[in-house]
Protein backbone atom coordinates (compact mmCIF):
# COMPACT_ATOMS: atom_id res chain seq x y z
CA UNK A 1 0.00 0.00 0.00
CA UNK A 2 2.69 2.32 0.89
CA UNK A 3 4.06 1.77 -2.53
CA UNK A 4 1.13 2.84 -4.54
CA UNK A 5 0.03 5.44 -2.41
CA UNK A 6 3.89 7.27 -2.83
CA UNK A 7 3.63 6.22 -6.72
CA UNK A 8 0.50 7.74 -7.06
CA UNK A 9 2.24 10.72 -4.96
CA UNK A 10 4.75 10.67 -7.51
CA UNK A 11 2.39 10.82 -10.36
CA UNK A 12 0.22 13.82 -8.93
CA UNK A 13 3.46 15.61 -8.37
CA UNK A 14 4.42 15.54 -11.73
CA UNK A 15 1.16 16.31 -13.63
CA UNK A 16 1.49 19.53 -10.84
CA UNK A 17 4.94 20.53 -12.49
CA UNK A 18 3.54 19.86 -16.20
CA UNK A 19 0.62 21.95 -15.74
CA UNK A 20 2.87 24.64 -14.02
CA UNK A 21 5.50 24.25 -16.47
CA UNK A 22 2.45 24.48 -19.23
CA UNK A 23 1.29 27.83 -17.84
CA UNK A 24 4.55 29.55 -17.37
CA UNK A 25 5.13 28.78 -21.38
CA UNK A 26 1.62 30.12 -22.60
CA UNK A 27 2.68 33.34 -20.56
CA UNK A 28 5.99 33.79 -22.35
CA UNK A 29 4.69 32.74 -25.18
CA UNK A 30 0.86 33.65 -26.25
CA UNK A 31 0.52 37.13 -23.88
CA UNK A 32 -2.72 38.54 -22.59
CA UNK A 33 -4.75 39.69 -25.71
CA UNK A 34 -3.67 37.33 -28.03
CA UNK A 35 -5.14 33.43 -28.87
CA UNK A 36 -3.02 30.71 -28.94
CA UNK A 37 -2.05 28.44 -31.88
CA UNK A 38 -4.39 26.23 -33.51
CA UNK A 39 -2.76 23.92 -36.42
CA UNK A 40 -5.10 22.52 -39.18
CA UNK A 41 -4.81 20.35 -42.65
CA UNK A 42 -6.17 20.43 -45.69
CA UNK A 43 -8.59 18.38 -47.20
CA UNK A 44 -6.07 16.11 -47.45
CA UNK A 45 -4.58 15.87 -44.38
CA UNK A 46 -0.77 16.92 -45.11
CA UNK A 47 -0.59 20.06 -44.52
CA UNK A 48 2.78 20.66 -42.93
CA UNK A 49 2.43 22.00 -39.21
CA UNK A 50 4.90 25.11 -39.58
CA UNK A 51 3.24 25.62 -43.30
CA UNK A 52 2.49 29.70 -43.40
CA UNK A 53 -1.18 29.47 -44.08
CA UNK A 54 -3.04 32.72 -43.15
CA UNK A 55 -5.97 33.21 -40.94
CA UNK A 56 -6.75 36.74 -39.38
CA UNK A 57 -5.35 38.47 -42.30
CA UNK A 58 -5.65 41.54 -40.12
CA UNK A 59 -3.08 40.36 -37.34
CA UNK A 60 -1.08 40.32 -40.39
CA UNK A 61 -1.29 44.31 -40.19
CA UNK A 62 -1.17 44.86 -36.64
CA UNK A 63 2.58 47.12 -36.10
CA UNK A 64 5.02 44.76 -33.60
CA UNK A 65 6.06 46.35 -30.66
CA UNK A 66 9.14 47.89 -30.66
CA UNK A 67 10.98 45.91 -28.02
CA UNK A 68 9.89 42.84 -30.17
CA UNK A 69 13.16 42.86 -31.98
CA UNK A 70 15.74 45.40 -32.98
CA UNK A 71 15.73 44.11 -36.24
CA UNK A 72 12.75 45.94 -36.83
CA UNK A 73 14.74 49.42 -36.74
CA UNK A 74 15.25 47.91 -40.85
CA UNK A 75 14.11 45.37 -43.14
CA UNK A 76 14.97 41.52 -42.55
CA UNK A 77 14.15 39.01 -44.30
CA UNK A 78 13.08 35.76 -43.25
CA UNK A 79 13.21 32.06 -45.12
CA UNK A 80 11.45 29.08 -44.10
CA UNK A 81 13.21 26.10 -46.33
CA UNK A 82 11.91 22.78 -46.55
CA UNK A 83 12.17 19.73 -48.68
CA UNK A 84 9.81 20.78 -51.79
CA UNK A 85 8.85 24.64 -50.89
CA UNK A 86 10.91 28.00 -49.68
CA UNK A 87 8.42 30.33 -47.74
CA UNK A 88 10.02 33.44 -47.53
CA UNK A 89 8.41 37.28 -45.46
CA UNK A 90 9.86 40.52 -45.50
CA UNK A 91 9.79 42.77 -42.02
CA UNK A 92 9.83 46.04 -41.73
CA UNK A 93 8.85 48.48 -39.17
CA UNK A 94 5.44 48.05 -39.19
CA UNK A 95 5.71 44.49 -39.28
CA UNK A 96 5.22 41.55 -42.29
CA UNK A 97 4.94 43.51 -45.08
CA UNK A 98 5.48 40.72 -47.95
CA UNK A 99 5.07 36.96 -48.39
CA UNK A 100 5.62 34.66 -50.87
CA UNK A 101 5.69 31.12 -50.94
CA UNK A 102 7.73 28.77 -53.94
CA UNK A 103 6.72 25.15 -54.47
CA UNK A 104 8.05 22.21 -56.53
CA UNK A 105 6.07 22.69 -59.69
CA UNK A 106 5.50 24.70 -62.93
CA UNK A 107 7.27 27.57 -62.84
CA UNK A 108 7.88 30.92 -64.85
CA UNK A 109 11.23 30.50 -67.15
CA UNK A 110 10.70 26.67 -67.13
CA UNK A 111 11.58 25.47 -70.68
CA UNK A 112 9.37 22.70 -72.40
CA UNK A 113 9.67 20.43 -75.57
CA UNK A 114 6.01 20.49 -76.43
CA UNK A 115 3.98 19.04 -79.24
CA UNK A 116 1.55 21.34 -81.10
CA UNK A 117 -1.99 20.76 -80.67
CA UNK A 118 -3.75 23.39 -82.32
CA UNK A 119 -2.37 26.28 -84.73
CA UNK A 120 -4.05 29.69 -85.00
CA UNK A 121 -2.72 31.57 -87.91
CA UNK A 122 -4.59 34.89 -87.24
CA UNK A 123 -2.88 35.19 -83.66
CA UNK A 124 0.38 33.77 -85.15
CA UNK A 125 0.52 31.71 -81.78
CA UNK A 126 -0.31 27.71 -81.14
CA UNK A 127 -1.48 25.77 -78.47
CA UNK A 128 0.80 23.40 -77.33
CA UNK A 129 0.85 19.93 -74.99
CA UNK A 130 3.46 20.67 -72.68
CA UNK A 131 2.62 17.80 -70.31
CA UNK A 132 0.74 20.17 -67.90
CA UNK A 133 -3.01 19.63 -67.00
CA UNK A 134 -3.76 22.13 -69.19
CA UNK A 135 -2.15 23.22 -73.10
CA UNK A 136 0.69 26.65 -73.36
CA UNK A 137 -0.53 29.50 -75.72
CA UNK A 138 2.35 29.62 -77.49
CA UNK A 139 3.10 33.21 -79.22
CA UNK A 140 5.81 32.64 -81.86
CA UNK A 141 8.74 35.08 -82.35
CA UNK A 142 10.93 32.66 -83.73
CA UNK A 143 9.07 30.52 -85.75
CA UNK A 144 6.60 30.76 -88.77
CA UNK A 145 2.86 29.70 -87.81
CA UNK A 146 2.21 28.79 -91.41
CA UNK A 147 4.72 26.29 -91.52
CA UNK A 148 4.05 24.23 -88.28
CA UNK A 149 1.02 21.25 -88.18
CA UNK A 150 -0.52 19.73 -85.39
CA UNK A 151 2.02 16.93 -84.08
CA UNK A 152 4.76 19.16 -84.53
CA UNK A 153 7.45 19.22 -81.79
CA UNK A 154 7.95 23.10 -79.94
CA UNK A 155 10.57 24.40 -77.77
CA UNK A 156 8.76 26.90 -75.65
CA UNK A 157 9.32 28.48 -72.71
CA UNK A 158 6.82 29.40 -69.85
CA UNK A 159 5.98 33.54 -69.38
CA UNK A 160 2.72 33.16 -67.78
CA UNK A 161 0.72 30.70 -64.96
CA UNK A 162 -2.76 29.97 -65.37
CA UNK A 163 -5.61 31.45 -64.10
CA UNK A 164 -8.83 29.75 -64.02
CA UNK A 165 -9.69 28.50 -66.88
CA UNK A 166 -7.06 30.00 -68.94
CA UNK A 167 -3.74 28.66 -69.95
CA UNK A 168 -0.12 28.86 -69.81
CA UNK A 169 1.39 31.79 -71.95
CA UNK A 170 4.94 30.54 -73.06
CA UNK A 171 7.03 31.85 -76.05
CA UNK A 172 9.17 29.99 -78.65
CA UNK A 173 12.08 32.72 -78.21
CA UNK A 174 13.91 31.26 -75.27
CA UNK A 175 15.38 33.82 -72.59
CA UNK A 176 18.20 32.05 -70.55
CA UNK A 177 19.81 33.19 -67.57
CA UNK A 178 23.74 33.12 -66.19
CA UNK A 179 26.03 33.78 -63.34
CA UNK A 180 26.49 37.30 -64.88
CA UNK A 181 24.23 37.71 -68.25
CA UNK A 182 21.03 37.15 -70.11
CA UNK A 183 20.92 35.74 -73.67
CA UNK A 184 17.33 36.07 -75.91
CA UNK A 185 17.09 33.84 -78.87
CA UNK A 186 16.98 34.92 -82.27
CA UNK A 187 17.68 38.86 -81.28
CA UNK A 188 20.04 41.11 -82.18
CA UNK A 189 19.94 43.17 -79.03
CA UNK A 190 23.57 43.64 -77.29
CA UNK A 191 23.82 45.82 -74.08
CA UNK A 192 27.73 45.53 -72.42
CA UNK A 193 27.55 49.08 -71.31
CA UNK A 194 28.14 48.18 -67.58
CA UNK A 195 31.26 46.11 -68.32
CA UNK A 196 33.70 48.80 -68.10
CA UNK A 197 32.24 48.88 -64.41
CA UNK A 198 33.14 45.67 -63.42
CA UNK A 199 36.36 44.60 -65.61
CA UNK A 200 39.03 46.42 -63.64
CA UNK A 201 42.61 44.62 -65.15
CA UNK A 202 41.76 43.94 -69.03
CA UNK A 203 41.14 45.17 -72.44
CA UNK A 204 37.01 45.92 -71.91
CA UNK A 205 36.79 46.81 -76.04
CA UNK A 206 38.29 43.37 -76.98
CA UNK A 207 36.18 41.32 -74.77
CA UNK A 208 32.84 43.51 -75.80
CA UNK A 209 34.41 42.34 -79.56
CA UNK A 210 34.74 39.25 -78.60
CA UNK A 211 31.45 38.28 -77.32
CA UNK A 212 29.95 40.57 -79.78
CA UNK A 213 31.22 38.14 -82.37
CA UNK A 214 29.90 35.09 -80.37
CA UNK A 215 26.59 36.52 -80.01
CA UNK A 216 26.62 37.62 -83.95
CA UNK A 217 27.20 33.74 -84.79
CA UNK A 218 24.26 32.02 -82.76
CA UNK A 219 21.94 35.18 -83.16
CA UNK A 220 21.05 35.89 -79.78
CA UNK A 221 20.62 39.19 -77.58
CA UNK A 222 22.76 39.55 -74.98
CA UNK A 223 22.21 41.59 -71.52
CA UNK A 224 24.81 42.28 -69.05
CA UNK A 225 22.76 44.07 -65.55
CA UNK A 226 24.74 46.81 -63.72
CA UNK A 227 24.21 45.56 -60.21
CA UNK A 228 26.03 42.06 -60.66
CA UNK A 229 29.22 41.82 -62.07
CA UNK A 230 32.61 39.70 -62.30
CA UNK A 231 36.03 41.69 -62.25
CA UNK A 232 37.31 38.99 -64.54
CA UNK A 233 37.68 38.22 -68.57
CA UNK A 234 37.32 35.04 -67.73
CA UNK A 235 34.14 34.29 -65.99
CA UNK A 236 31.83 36.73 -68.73
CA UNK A 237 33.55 34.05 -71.70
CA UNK A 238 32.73 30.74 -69.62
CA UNK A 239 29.00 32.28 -68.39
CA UNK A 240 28.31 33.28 -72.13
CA UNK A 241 29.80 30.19 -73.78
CA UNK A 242 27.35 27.75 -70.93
CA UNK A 243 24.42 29.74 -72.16
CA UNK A 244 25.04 29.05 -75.73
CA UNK A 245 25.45 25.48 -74.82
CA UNK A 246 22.06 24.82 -73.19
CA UNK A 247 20.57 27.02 -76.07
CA UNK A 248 22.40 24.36 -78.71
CA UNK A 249 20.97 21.64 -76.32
CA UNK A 250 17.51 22.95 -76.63
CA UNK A 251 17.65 23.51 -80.11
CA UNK A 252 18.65 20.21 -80.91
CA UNK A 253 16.37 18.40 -78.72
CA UNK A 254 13.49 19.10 -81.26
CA UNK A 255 14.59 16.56 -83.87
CA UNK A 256 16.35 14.09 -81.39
CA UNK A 257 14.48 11.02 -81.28
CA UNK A 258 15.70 9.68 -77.99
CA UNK A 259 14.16 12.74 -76.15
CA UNK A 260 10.61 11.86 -75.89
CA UNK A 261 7.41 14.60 -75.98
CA UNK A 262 6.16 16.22 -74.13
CA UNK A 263 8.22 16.73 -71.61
CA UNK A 264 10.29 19.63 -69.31
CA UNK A 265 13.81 20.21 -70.61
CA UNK A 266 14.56 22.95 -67.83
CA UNK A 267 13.25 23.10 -64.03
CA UNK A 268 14.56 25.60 -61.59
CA UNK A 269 13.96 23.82 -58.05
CA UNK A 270 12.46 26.34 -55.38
CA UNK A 271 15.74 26.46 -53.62
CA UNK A 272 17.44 27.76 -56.66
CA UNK A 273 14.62 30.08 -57.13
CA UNK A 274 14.11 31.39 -53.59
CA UNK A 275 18.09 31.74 -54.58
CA UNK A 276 17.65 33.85 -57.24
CA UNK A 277 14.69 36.16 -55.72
CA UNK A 278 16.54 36.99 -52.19
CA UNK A 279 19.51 37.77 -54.43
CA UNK A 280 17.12 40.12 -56.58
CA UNK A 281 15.68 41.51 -53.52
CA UNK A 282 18.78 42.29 -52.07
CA UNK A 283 20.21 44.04 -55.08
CA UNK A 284 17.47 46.59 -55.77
CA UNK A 285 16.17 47.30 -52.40
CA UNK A 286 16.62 51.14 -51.71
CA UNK A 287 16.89 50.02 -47.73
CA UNK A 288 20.18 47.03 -46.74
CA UNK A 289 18.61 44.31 -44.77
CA UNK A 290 20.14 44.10 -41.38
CA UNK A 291 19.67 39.76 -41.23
CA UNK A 292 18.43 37.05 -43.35
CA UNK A 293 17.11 35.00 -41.19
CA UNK A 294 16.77 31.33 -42.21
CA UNK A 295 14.56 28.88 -39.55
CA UNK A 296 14.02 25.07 -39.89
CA UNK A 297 15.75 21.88 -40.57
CA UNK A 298 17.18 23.02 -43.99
CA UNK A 299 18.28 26.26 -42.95
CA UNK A 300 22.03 24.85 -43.04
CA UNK A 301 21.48 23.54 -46.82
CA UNK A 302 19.99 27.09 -47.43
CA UNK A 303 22.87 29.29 -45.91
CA UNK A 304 25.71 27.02 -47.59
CA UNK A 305 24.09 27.99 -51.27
CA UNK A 306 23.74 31.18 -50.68
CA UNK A 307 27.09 31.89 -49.19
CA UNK A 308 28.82 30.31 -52.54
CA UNK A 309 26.70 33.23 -54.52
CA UNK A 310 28.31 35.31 -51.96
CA UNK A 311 32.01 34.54 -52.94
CA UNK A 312 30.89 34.42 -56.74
CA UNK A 313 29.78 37.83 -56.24
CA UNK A 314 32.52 39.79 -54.20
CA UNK A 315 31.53 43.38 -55.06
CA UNK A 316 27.75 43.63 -54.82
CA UNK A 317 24.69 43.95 -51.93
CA UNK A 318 25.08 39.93 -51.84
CA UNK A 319 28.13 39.64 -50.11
CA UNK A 320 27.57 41.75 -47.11
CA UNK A 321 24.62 39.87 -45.76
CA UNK A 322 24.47 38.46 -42.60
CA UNK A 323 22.30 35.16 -41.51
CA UNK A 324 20.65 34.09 -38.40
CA UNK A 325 19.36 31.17 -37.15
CA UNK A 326 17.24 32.33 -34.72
CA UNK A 327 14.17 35.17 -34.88
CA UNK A 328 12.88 36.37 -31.66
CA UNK A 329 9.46 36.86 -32.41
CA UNK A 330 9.25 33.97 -34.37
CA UNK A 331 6.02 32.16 -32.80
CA UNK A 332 3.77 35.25 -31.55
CA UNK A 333 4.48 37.65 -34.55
CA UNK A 334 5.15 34.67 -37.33
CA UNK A 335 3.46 32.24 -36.76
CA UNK A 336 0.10 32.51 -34.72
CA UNK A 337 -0.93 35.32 -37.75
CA UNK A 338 0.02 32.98 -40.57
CA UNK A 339 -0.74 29.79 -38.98
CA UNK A 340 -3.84 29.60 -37.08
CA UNK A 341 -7.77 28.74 -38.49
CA UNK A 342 -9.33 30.87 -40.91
CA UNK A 343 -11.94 32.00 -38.80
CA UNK A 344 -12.76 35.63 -39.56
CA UNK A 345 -12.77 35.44 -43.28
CA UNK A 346 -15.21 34.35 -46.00
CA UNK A 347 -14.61 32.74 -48.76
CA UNK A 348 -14.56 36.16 -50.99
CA UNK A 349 -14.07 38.20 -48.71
CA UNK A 350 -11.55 40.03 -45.73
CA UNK A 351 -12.13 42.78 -43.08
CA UNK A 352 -9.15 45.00 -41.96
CA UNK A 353 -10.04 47.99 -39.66
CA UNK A 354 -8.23 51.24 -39.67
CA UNK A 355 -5.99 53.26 -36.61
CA UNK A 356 -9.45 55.20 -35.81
CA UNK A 357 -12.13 52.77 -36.15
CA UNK A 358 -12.75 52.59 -39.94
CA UNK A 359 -13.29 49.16 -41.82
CA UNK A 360 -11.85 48.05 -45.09
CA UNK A 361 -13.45 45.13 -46.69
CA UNK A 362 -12.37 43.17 -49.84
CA UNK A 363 -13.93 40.61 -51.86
CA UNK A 364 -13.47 39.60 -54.80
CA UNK A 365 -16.24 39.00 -57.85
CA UNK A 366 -15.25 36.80 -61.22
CA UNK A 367 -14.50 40.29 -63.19
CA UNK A 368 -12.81 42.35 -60.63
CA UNK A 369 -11.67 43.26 -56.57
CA UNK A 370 -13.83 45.62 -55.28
CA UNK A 371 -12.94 47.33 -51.70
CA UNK A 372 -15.35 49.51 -49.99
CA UNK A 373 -14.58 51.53 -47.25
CA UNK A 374 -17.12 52.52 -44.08
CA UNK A 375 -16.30 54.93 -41.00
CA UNK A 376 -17.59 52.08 -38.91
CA UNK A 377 -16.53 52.46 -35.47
CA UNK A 378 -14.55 55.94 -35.99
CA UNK A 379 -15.59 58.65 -34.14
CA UNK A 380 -15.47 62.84 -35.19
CA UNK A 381 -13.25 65.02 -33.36
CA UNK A 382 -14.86 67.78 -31.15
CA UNK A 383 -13.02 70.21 -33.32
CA UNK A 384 -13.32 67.90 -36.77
CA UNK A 385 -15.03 69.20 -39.33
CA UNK A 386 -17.25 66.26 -40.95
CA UNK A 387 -15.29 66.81 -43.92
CA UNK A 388 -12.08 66.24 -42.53
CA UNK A 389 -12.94 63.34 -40.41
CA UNK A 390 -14.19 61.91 -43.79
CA UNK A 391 -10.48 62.87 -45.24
CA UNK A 392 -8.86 60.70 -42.47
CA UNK A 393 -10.89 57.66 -42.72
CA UNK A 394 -10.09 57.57 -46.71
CA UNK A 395 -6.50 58.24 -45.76
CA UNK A 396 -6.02 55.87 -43.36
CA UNK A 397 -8.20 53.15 -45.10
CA UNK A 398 -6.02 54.03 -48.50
CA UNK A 399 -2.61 53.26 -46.16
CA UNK A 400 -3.96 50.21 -44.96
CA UNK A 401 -5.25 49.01 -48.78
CA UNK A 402 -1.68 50.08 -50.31
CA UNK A 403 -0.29 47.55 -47.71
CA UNK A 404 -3.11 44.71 -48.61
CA UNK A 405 -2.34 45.05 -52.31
CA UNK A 406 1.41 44.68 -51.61
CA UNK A 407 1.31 41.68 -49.22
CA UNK A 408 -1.80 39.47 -50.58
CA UNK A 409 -0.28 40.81 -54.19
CA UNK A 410 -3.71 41.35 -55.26
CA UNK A 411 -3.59 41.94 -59.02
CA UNK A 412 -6.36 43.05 -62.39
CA UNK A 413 -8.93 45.09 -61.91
CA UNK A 414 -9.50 46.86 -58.44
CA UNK A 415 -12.41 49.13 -57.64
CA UNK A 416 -12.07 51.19 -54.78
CA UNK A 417 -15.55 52.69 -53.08
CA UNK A 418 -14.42 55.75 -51.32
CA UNK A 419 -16.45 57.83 -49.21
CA UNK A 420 -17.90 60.16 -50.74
CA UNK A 421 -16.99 63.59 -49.80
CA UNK A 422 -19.05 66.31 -50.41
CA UNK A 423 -17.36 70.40 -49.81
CA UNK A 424 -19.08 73.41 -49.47
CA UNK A 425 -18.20 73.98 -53.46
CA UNK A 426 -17.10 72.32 -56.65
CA UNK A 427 -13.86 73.18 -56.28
CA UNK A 428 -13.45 71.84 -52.67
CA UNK A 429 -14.83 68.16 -53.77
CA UNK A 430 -12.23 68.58 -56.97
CA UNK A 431 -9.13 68.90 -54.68
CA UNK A 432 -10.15 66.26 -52.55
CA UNK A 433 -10.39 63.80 -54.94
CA UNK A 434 -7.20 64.59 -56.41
CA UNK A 435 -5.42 64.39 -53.18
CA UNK A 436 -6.93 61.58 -52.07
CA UNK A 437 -5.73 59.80 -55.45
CA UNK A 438 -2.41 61.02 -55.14
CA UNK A 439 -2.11 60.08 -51.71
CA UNK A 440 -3.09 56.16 -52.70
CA UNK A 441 -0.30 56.77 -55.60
CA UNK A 442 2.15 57.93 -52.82
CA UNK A 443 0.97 54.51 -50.42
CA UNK A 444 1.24 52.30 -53.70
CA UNK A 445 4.87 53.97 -54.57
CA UNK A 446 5.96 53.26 -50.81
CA UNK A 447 4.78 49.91 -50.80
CA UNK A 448 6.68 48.43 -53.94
CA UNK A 449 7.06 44.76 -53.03
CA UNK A 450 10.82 44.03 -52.97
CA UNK A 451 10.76 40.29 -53.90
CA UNK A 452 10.02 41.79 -57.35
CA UNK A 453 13.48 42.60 -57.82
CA UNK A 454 14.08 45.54 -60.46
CA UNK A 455 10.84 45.09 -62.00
CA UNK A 456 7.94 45.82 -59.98
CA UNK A 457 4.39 44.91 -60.79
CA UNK A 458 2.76 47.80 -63.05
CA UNK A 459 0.08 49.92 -61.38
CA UNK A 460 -2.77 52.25 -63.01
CA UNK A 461 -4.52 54.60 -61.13
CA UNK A 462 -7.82 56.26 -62.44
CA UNK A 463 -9.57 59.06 -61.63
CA UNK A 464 -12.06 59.26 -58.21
CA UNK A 465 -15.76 59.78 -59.70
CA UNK A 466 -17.53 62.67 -58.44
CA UNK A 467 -21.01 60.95 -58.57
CA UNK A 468 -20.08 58.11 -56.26
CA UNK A 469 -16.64 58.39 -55.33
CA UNK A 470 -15.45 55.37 -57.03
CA UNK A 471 -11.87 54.87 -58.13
CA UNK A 472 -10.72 52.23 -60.20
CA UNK A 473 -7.04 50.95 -61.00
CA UNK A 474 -5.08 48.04 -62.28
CA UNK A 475 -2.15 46.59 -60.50
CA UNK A 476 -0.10 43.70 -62.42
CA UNK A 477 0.15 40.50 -60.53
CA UNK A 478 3.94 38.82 -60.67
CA UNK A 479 4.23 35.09 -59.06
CA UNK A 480 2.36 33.97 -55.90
CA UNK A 481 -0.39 35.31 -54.43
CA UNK A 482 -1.22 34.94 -51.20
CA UNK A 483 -4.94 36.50 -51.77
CA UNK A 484 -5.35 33.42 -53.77
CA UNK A 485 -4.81 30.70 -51.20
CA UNK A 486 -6.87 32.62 -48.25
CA UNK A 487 -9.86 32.51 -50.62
CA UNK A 488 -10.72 28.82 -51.54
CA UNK A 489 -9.75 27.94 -48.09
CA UNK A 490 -11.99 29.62 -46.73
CA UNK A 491 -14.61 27.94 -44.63
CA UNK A 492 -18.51 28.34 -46.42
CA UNK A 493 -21.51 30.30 -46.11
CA UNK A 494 -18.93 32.61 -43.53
């Protein structure tokens, strides 16, 4: 008896310390005000648990405190490798301000020997089996419509992902990437104007002759960018002369019998990819990033790739980063907002409230985005004139949609409903709507995603109408969207 009664001692004690122990971690971790961290799947059940899948989008706008980090005094960026995907945020003092996540499958630059399906002579473009679930529209630049048939092999080379029911957009004029260059197929375009920059113990004009003259043979463009460079002969020669051997490679692949269509000649695996975008983001950000932090069980992998670009690139924004292992607010401020059960939004639709009260609501129709803006909550100043409390909530709201656009990368058509404001005379509703346009311009211009590298997404702002107060714009989506995963997520009927 005395034995069971001290085991079962034992056994109370310990549940004691677990529960304590369990108590003194959801303090330190999940403070007052916040919920704790609820994991779910898919459908199918295999969702990863550290997967970045967003639920209350508008946690994802809340500003961290600024004793959350001291990273926060700049941008960092953050990488979440794993086996087949790279997830990969961007902080900045107001907190995530993009997200993008790569995965192990069809990807923009991917090269394909195809097999032509259907020809359309009045486009001068094809359809073409790539072995996808759905065919490429194939514009041709390099080769005449009239001359191909269906059954035809094709060399083409994805531009575009589908959307809905469309299909891939892919070209027949390959564009290949180096170390140091870009080569187009079948161009005569030559830009080596940043060479002299970078060669520092050589004879610049007889290398520009040089690979002028190899460039003149094969008939391609070439593009040298002025932000990555080698300071040797050398490596410009072996990264050209590579590119001209895949090109050969491609180009022969079409009449080689062994190499069986359709099929994908040319993958870049997301690793390589995330690679390539951190190293983009890094080059053309106007702000350094203080870290890159890298988290998870391939964070080693990760680190070791990127530090060879590092030595291959000596002279540029690459070299001088610094990595980290560890991020500090890493569970309250990364994962509970990205990770936890959709359970304020619908399955069109989002709700993000503004500093003083106002709400911002998006949804999305088949033709368009449509956001509409209410005062909601907000309250008038004492000494606000009902015009200029009407100002704020439209600034405000306009900060806060500049932000949405940038970190959901909402893209097409997007209708903004304004509230209306109404001055004493014509002229006072006139300059209203003008600033309050310019001001979104300003937000939209401030909020350039960086993970776009030197080409950001295009943006078209209209005019505000006077008889509702309805602007309208179009914003160009580039690679993933994270507005496009919250939506058929979402649970029904919410």
């Amino acid at each position: 008896m005395e034995i069971v009664a001290l085991t079962v001692l034992v056994v109370v004690l310990c549940v004691a310390v677990c529960i304590a122990t369990a108590e003194v971690l959801k303090r330190r971790w999940f403070p007052e005000g916040t919920r704790s961290v609820t994991y779910t799947t898919n459908n199918i059940g295999d969702r990863p648990r550290w997967a970045l899948t967003p639920t209350s989008v508008q946690r994802l706008f809340e500003p961290l405190p600024s004793n959350s980090s001291d990273a926060h005094q700049t941008y960092e960026m953050v990488v979440k490798p794993t086996r087949n995907t790279v997830e990969i945020l961007i902080f900045d003092e107001q907190g995530i301000g993009e997200y993008t996540k790569l995965s192990d499958g069809p990807r923009v630059g991917d090269i394909y020997l195809g097999v032509v399906a259907e020809v359309r002579s009045g486009l001068n473009a094809a359809f073409v089996d790539i072995g996808e679930k759905t065919h490429a529209f194939v514009e041709m630049f390099a080769t005449d419509v009239s001359d191909m048939s269906v059954g035809d092999r094709l060399v083409c080379q994805i531009t575009h992902f589908q959307r809905g029911s469309k299909s891939f957009k892919a070209r027949d004029r390959l564009v290949l990437d180096g170390y140091y260059m870009s080569i187009t197929q079948d161009s005569s375009t030559i830009s080596v104007q940043h060479l002299q920059d970078h060669i520092r113990r050589g004879d610049v004009q007889r290398l520009i002759w040089e690979m002028r003259q190899r460039c003149k043979e094969r008939n391609v463009g070439l593009d040298i960018p002025k932000d990555i460079g080698s300071s040797r002969e050398k490596a410009y020669l072996k990264d050209l002369g590579a590119l001209l051997s895949k090109l050969r490679d491609y180009q022969t692949a079409t009449n080689d019998p062994s190499v069986k269509a359709p099929t994908r000649l040319s993958h870049t695996e997301p690793h390589e990819a995330a690679l390539d975008l951190i190293q983009n983001a890094l080059v053309s950000t106007p702000k350094p990033f203080r870290f890159v932090t890298v988290v998870g069980g391939w964070s080693s992998r990760f680190i070791k790739d990127f530090e060879k670009r590092q030595k291959r690139y000596p002279d540029s924004a690459v070299a001088s980063v610094k990595f980290r292992r560890k991020c500090p607010y890493r569970r309250h401020h990364l994962e509970e907002p990205l990770a936890t059960v959709r359970k304020d939004l619908s399955s069109k639709s989002l709700l993000l409230t503004t500093p003083s009260g106002g709400t911002v609501i998006i949804e999305s129709t088949t033709a368009c985005t449509t956001i509409d803006i209410n005062s909601n909550r907000a309250r008038r100043n004492p000494k606000e004139t009902q015009e200029a409390f009407l100002v704020r909530i439209n600034e405000e709201s306009t900060a806060a949609i500049a932000r949405a656009l940038r970190l959901l990368n909402i893209g097409g058509i997007i209708v903004i409903d304004y509230i209306n404001v109404e001055g004493d005379g014509n002229s006072t509703g006139v300059s209203t709507r003008a600033r309050l346009r310019n001001h979104l311009e300003t937000q939209i211009n401030e909020q350039v995603p960086l993970l776009a590298g030197s080409r950001p997404p295009k943006v078209e702002v209209g005019d505000i109408s006077e008889l509702s107060g309805v602007l309208d714009m179009v914003r160009q989506r580039l690679g993933y969207s994270l507005w496009q995963e919250i939506r058929p997520c979402a649970p029904e009927g919410g």
